[in-house]
C-alpha atoms as a PDB file:
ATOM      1  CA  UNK A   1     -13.692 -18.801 -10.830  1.00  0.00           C
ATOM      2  CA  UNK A   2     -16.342 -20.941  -9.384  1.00  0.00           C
ATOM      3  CA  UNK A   3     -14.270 -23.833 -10.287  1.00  0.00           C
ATOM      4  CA  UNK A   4     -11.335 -22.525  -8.847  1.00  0.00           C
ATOM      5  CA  UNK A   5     -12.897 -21.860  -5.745  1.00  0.00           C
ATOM      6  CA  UNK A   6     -14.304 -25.670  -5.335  1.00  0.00           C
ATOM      7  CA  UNK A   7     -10.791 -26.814  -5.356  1.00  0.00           C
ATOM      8  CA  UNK A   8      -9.373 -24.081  -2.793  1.00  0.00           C
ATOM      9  CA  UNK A   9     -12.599 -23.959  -0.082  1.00  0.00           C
ATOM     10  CA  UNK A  10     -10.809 -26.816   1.598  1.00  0.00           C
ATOM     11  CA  UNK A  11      -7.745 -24.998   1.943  1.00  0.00           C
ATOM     12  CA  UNK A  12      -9.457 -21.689   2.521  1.00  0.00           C
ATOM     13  CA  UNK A  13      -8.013 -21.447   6.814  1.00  0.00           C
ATOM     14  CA  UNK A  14      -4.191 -22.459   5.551  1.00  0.00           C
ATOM     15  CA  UNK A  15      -4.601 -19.670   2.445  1.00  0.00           C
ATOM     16  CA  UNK A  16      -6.235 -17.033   5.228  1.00  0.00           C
ATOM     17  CA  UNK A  17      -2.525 -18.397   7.910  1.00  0.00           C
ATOM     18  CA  UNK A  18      -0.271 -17.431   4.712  1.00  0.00           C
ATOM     19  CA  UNK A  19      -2.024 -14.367   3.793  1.00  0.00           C
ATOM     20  CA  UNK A  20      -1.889 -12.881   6.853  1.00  0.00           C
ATOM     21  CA  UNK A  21       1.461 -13.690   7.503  1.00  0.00           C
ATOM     22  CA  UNK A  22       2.710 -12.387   4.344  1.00  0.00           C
ATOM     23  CA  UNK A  23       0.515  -9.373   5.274  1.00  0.00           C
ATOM     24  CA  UNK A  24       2.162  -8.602   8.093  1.00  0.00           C
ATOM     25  CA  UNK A  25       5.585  -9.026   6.771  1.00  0.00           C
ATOM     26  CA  UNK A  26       4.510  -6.394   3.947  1.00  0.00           C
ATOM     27  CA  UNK A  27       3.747  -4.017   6.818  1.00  0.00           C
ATOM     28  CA  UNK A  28       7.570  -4.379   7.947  1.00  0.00           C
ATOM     29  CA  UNK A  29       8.379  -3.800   4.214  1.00  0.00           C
ATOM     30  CA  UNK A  30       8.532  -0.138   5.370  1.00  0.00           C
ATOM     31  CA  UNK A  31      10.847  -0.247   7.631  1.00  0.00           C
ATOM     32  CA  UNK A  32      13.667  -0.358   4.334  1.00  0.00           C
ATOM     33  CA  UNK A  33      11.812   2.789   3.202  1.00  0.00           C
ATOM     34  CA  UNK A  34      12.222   4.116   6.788  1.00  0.00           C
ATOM     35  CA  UNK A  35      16.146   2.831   6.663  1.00  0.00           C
ATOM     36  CA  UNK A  36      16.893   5.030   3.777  1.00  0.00           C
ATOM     37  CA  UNK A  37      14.609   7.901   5.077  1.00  0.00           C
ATOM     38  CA  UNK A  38      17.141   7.872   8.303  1.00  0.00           C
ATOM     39  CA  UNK A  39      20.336   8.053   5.761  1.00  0.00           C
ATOM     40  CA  UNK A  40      18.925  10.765   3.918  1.00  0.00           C
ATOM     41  CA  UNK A  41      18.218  12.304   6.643  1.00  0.00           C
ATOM     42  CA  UNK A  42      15.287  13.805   5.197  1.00  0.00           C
ATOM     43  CA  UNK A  43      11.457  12.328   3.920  1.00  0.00           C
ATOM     44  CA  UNK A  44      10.409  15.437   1.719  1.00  0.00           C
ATOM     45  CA  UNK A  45      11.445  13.520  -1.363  1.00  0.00           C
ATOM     46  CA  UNK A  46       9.130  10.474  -0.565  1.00  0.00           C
ATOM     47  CA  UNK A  47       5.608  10.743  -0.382  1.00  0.00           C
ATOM     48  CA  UNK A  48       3.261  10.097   3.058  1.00  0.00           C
ATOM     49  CA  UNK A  49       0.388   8.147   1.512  1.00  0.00           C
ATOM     50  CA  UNK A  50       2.092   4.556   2.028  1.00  0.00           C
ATOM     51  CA  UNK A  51       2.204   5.328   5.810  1.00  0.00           C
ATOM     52  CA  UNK A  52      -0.809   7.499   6.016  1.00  0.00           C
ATOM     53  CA  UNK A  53      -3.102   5.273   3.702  1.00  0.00           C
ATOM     54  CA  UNK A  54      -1.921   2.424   5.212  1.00  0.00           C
ATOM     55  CA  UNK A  55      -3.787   3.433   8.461  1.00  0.00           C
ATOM     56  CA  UNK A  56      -6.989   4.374   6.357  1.00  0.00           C
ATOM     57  CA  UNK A  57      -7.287   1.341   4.635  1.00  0.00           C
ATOM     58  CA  UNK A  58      -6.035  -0.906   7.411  1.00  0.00           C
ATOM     59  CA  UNK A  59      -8.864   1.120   9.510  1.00  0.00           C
ATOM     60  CA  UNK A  60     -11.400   0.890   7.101  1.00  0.00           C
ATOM     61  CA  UNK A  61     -10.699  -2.842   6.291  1.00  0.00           C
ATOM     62  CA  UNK A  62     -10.714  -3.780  10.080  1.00  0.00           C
ATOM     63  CA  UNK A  63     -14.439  -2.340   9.600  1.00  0.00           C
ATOM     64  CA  UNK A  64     -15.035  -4.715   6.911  1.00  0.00           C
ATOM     65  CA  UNK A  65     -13.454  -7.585   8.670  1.00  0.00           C
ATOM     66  CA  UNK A  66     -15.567  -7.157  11.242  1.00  0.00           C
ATOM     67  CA  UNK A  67     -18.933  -6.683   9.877  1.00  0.00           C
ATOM     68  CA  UNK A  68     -18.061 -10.126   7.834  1.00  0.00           C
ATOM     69  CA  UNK A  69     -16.591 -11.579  11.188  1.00  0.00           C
ATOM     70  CA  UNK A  70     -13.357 -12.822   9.537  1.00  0.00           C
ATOM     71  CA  UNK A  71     -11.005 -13.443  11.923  1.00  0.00           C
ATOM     72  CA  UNK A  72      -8.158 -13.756  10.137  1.00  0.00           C
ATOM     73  CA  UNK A  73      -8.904 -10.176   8.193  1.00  0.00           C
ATOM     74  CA  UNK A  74      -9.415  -8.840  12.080  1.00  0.00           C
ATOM     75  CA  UNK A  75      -5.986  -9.737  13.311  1.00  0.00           C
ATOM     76  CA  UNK A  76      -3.593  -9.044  10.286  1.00  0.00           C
ATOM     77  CA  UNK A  77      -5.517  -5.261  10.093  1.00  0.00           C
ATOM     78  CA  UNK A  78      -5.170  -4.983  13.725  1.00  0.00           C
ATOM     79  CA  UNK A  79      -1.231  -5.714  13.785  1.00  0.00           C
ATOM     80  CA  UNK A  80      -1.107  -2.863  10.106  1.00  0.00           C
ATOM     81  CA  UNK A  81      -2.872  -0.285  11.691  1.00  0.00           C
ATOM     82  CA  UNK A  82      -0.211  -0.691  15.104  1.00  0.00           C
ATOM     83  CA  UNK A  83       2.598  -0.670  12.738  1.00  0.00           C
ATOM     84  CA  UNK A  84       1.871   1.603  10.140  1.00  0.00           C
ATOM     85  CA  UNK A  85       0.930   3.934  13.152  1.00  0.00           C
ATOM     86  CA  UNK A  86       4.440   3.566  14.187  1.00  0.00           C
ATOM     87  CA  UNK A  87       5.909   4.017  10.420  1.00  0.00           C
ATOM     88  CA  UNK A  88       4.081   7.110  10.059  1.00  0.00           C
ATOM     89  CA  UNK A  89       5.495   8.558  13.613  1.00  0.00           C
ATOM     90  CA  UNK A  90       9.060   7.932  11.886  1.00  0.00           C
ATOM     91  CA  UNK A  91       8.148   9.494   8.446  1.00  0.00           C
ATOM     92  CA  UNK A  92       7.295  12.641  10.583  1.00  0.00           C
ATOM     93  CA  UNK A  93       9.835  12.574  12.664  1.00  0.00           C
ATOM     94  CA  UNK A  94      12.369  13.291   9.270  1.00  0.00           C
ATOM     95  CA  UNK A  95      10.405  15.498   8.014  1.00  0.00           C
ATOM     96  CA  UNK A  96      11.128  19.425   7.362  1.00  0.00           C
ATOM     97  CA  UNK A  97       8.782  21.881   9.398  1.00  0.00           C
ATOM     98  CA  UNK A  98       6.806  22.880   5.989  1.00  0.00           C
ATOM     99  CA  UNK A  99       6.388  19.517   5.191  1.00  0.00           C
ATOM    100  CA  UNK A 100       5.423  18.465   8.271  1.00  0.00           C
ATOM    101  CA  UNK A 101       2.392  21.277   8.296  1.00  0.00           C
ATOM    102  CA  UNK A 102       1.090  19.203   5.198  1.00  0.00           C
ATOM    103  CA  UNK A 103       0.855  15.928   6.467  1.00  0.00           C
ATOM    104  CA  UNK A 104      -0.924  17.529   9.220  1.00  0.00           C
ATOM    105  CA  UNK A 105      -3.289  18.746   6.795  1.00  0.00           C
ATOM    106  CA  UNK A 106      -3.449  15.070   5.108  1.00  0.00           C
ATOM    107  CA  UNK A 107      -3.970  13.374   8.999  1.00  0.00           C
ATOM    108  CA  UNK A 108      -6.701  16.026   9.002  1.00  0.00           C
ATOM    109  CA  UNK A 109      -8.417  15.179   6.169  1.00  0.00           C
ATOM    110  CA  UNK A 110      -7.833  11.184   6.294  1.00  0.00           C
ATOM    111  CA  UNK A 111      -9.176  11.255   9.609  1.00  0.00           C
ATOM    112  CA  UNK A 112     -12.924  12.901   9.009  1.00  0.00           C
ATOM    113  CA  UNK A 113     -12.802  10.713   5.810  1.00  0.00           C
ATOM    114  CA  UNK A 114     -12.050   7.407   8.463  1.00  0.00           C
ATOM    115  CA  UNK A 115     -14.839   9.189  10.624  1.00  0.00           C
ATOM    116  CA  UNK A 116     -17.469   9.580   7.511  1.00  0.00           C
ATOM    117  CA  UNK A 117     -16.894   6.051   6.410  1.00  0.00           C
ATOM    118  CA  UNK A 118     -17.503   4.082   9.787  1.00  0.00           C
ATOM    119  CA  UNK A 119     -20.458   6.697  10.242  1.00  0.00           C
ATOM    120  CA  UNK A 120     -21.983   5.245   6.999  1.00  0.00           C
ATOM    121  CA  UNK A 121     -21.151   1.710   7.884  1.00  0.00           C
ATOM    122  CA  UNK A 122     -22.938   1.865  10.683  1.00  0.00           C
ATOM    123  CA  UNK A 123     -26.236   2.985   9.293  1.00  0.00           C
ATOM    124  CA  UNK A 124     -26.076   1.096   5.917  1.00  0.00           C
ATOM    125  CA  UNK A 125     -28.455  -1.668   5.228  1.00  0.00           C
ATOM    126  CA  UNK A 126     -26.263  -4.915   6.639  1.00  0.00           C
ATOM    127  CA  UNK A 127     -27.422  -6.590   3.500  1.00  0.00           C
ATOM    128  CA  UNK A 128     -25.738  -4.246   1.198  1.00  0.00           C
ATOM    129  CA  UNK A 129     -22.432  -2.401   3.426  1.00  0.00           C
ATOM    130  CA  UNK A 130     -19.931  -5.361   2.822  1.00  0.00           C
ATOM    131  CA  UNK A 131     -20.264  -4.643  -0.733  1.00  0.00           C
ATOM    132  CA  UNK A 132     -20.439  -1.141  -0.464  1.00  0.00           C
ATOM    133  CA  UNK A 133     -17.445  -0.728   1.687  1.00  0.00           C
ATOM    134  CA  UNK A 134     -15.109  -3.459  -0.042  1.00  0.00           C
ATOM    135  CA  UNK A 135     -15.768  -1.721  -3.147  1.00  0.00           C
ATOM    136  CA  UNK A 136     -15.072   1.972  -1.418  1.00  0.00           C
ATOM    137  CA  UNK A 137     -11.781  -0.129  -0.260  1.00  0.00           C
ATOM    138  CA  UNK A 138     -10.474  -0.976  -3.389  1.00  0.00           C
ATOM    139  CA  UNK A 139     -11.073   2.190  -5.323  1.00  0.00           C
ATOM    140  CA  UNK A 140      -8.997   3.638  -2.362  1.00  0.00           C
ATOM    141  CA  UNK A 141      -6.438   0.523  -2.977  1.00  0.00           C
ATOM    142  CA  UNK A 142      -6.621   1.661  -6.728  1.00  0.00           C
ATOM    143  CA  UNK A 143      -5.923   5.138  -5.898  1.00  0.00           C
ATOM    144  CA  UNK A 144      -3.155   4.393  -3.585  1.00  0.00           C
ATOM    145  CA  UNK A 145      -1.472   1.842  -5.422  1.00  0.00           C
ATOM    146  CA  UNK A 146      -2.005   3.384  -8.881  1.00  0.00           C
ATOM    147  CA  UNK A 147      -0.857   7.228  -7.900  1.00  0.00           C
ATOM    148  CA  UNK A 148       2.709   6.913  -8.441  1.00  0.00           C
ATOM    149  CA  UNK A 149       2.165   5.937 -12.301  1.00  0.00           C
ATOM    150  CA  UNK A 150       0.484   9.905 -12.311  1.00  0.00           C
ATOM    151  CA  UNK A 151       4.132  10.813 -12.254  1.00  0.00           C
ATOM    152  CA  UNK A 152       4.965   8.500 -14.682  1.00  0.00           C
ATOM    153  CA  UNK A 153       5.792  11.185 -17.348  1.00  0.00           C
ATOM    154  CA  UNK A 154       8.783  12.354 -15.295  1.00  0.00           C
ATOM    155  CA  UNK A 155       9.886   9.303 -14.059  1.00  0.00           C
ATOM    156  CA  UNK A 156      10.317   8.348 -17.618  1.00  0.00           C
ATOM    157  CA  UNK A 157      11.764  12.200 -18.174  1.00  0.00           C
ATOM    158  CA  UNK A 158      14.475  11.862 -15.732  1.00  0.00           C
ATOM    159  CA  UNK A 159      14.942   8.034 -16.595  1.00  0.00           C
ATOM    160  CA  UNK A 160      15.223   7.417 -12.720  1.00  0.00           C
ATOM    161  CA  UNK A 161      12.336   5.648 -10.007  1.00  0.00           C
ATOM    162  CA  UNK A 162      13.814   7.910  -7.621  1.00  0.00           C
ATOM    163  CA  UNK A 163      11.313   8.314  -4.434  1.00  0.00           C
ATOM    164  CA  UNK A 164       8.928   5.014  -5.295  1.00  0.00           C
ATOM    165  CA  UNK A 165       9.198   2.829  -2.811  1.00  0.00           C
ATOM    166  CA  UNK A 166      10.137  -0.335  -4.111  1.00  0.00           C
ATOM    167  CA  UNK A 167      10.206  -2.805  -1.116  1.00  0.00           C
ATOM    168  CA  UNK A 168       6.468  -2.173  -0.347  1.00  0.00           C
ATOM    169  CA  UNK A 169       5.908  -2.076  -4.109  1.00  0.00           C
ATOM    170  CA  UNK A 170       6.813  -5.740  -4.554  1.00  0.00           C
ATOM    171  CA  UNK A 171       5.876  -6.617  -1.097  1.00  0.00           C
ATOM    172  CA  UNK A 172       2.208  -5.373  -1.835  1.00  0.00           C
ATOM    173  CA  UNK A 173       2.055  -7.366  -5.511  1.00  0.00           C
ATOM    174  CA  UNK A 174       3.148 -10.657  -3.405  1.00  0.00           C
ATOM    175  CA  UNK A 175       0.354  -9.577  -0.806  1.00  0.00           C
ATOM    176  CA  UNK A 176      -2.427  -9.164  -3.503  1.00  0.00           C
ATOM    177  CA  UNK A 177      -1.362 -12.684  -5.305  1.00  0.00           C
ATOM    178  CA  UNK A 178      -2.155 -14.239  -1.641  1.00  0.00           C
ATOM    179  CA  UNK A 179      -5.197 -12.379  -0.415  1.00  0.00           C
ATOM    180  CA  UNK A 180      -6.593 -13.217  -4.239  1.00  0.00           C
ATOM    181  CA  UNK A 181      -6.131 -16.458  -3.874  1.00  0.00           C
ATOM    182  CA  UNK A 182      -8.136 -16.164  -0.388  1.00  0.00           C
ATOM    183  CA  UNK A 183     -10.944 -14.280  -1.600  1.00  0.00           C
ATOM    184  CA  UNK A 184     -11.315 -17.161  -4.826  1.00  0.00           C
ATOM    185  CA  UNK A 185     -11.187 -19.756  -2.064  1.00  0.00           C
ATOM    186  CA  UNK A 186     -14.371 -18.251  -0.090  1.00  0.00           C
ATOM    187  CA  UNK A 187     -15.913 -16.851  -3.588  1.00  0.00           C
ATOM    188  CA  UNK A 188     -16.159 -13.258  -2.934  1.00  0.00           C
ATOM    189  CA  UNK A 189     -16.059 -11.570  -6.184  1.00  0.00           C
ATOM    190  CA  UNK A 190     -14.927  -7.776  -4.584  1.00  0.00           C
ATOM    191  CA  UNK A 191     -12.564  -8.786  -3.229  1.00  0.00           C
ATOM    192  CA  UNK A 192     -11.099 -10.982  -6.202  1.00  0.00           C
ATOM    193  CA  UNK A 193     -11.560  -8.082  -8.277  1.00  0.00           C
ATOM    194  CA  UNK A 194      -9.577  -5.762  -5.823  1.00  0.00           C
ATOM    195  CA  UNK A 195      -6.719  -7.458  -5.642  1.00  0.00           C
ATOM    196  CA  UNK A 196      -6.548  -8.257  -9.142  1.00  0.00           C
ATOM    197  CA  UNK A 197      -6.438  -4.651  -9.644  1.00  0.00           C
ATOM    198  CA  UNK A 198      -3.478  -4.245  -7.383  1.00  0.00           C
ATOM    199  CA  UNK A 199      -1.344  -6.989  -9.339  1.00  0.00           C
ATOM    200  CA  UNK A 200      -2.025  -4.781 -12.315  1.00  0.00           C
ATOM    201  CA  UNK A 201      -0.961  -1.544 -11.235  1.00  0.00           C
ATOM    202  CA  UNK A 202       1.517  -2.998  -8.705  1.00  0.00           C
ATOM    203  CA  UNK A 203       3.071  -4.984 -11.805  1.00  0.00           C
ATOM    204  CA  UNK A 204       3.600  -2.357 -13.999  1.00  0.00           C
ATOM    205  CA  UNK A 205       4.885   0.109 -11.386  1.00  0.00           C
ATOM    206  CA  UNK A 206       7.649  -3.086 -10.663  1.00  0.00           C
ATOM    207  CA  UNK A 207       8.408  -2.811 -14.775  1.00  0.00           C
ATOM    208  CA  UNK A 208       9.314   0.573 -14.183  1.00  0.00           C
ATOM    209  CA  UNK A 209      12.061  -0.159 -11.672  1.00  0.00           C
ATOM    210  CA  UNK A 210      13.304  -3.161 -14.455  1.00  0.00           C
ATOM    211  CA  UNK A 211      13.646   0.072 -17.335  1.00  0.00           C
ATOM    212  CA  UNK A 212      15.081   2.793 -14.591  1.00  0.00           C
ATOM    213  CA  UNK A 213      17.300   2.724 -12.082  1.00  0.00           C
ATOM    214  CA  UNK A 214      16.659   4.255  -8.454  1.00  0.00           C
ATOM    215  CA  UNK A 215      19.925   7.088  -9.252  1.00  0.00           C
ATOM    216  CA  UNK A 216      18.612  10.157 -11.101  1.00  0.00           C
ATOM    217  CA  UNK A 217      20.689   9.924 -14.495  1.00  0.00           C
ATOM    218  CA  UNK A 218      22.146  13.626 -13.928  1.00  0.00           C
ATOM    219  CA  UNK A 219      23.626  12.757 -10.994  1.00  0.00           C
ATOM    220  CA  UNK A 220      24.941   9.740 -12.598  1.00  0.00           C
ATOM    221  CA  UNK A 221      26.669  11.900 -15.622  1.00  0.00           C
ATOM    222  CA  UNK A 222      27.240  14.313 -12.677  1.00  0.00           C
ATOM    223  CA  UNK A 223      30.031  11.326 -10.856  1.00  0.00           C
ATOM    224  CA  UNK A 224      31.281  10.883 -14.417  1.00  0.00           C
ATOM    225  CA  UNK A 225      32.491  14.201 -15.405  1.00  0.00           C
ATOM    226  CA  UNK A 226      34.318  14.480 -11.517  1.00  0.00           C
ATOM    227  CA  UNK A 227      35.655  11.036 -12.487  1.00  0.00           C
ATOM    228  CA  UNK A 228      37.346  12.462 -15.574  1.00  0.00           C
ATOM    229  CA  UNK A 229      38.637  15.628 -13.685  1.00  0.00           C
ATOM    230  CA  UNK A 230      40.105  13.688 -10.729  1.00  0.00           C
ATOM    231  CA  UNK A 231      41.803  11.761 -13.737  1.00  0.00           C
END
């Protein structure tokens, strides 16, 4: 990696420019989520955490950014945390009153987690928190990225990726790719390491949507058999 490094440390400002552009271009990813949230009419069937953990992370890694003065990391977490702010607002907007009591709960408990964190960071020995805290970041990055393949069982049961969001699953994979290459360029092994991780999961979540399609197969036999009455 070392090697690696040499050869991109020149480039290191241009690689930060693309990362964070891509970055921020993943953060609009949602707004396709969003778009079929609005025809639905409904977000019960999609889960909260890409909005909601998007403003923990992009929170937490604005802490980060800070404490290792990277300018670039400052302003592409800044711009997240404004517009995942705003995708969340939508998410709740379409959701049904008892769902909406839950993601209460989940702002609740997301928020004194946010609150805990920064609490830490700020006492920590400066010599060890950037560590510390890029490694808390990408075991939440694991978890976030990663929980979908829990339900991997029935996605494979129903033979449908019905409710993963696949713009900001591809969109993230592209994002990791760049922000790896970043963190080679300026040699810093955690965060190599963490977005190595998310090519991983993110890749084999993106293999799922190449085996199943997005239409639950029941409904698809479903628009057969009123095919053959119509008939």
């Amino acid at each position: 990696m070392d090697a690696l490094g040499d050869i991109l440390a020149p480039y290191s400002p241009l690689i930060a420019k693309i990362a964070g552009t891509i970055t921020t271009l993943q953060f609009l990813s949602g707004v396709a989520l969003l778009n079929d949230i609005r025809k639905k009419g409904s977000s019960d069937v999609y889960p909260v955490g890409p909005f909601l953990g998007g403003i923990v992370l992009t929170v937490l890694s604005l802490k980060l950014a800070y404490i290792m003065n990277d300018a670039a990391m400052i302003n592409t977490n800044l711009i997240g945390l404004a517009i995942n702010f705003v995708f969340l607002g939508g998410f709740y907007y379409y959701a049904s009153s008892g769902s909406r009591t839950k993601i209460w709960k989940q702002i609740a408990y997301s928020s004194i987690f946010i609150l805990l964190v920064i609490a830490y960071a700020n006492f920590e020995d400066p010599k060890e928190i950037e560590f510390r805290l890029g490694m808390l970041i990408t075991g939440i990055l694991v978890w976030l990225v990663g929980s979908p393949l829990l339900h991997l069982p029935k996605i494979i049961e129903k033979k449908s990726t019905e409710g993963m969001p696949f713009p900001i699953i591809l969109s993230g994979n592209i994002v990791a790719c760049s922000w790896m290459l970043y963190a080679i360029s300026i040699k810093n092994t955690a965060m190599v390491l963490q977005n190595l991780l998310m090519v991983v999961l993110g890749g084999i979540q993106l293999f799922m949507f190449v085996l199943y399609p997005s239409t639950p197969a029941t409904k698809k036999s479903d628009t057969k058999k009123e095919a053959k009455k119509d008939n």
